[in-house]
Protein backbone atom coordinates (compact mmCIF):
# COMPACT_ATOMS: atom_id res chain seq x y z
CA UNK A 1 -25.88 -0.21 -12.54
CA UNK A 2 -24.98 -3.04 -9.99
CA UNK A 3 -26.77 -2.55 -6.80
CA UNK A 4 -24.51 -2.08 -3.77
CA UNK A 5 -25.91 -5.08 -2.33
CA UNK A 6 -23.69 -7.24 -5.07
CA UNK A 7 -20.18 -5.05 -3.85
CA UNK A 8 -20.99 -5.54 -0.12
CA UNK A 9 -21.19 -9.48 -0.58
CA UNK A 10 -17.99 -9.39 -2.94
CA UNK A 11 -16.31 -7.34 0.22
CA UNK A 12 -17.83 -9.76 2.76
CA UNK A 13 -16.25 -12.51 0.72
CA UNK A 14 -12.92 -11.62 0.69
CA UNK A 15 -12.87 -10.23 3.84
CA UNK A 16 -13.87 -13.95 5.04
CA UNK A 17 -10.71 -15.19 3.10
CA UNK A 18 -8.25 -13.40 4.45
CA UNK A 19 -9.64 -13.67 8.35
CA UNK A 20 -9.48 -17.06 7.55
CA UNK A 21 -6.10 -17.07 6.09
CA UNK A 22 -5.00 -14.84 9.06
CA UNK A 23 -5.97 -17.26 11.57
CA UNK A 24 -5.17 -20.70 9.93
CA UNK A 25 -2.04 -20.17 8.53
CA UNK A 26 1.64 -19.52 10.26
CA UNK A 27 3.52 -18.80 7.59
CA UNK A 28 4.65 -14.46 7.77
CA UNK A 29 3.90 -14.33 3.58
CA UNK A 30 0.39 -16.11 3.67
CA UNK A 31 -0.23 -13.85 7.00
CA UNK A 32 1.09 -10.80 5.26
CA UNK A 33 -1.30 -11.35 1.83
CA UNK A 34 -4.22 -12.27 4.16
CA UNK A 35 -3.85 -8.66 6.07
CA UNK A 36 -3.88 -7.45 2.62
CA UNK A 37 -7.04 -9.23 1.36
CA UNK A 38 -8.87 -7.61 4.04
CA UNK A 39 -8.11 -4.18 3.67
CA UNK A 40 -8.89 -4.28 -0.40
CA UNK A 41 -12.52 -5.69 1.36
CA UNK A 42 -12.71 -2.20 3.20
CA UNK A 43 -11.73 -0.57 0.26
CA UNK A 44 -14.18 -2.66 -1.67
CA UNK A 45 -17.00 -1.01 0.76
CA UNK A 46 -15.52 2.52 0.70
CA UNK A 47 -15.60 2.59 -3.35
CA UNK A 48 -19.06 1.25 -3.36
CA UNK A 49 -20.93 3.39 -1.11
CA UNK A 50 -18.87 6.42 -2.36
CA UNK A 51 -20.56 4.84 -6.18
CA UNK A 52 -23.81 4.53 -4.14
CA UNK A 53 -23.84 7.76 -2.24
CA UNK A 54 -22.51 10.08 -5.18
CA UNK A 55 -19.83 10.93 -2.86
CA UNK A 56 -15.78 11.07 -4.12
CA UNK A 57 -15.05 10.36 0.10
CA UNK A 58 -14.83 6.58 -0.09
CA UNK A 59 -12.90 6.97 -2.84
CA UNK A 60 -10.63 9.03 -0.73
CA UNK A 61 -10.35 7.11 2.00
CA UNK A 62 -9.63 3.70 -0.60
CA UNK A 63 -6.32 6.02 -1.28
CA UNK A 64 -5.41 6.12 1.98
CA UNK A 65 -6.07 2.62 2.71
CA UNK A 66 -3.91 1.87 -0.34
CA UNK A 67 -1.30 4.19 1.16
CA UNK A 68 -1.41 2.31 4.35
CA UNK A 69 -1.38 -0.82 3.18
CA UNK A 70 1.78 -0.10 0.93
CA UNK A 71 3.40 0.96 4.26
CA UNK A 72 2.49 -2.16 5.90
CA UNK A 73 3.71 -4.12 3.57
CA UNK A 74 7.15 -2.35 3.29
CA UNK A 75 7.40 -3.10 7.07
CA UNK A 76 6.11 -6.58 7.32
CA UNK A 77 8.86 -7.67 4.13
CA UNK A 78 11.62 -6.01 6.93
CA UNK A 79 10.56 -7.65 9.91
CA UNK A 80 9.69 -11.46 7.44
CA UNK A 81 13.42 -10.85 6.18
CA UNK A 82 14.54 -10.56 9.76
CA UNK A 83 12.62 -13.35 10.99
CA UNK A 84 13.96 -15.51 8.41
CA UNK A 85 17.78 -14.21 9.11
CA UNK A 86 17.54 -15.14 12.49
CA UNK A 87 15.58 -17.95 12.73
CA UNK A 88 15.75 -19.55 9.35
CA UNK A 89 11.92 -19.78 8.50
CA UNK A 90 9.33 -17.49 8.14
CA UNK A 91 6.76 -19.18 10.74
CA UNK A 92 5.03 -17.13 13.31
CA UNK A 93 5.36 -18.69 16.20
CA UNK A 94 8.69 -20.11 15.88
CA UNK A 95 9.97 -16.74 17.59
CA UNK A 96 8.74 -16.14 21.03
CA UNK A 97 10.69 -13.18 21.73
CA UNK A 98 12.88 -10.98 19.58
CA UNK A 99 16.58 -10.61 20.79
CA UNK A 100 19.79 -9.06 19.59
């Protein structure tokens, strides 16, 4: 068996990616997969102490995270499709405010 030890610094790892993808880059896509990156860390976490603990509640919690995140990303394509109707790109800080 793997010790947890080995999960938690696979989780810390990609967790580190995607806050570093969420704060270098601009572009609404690479933002978008970066938000993503970090929740699979949490579920990385929840799935091993539910293996470590004997316990199916991470694992339950890693389905609602997946649930969440398939919401999130169902809203974040509507509002990178809008941003790129209106404006033309998908950069982040090209829009200051949203209008009509």
């Amino acid at each position: 068996m793997v010790p947890p030890e080995w999960y938690l610094l696979l989780a810390a790892g990609v967790f580190c990616i995607g806050l570093f993808g969420v704060l270098t880059r601009r572009d609404a896509l690479y933002f978008l997969m970066s938000v993503e990156l970090m929740m699979n860390a949490a579920n990385i976490n929840f799935v091993a102490f539910a293996l470590y603990y004997g316990d199916l509640t991470g694992q339950v919690f890693a389905l609602f995270v997946i649930a969440l995140a398939a919401a999130e990303v169902a809203i974040g394509i509507g509002i990178i499709l809008v941003l790129y109707r209106n404006f033309g790109d998908t950069d982040v800080t090209v829009p200051t405010e949203m209008r009509w």
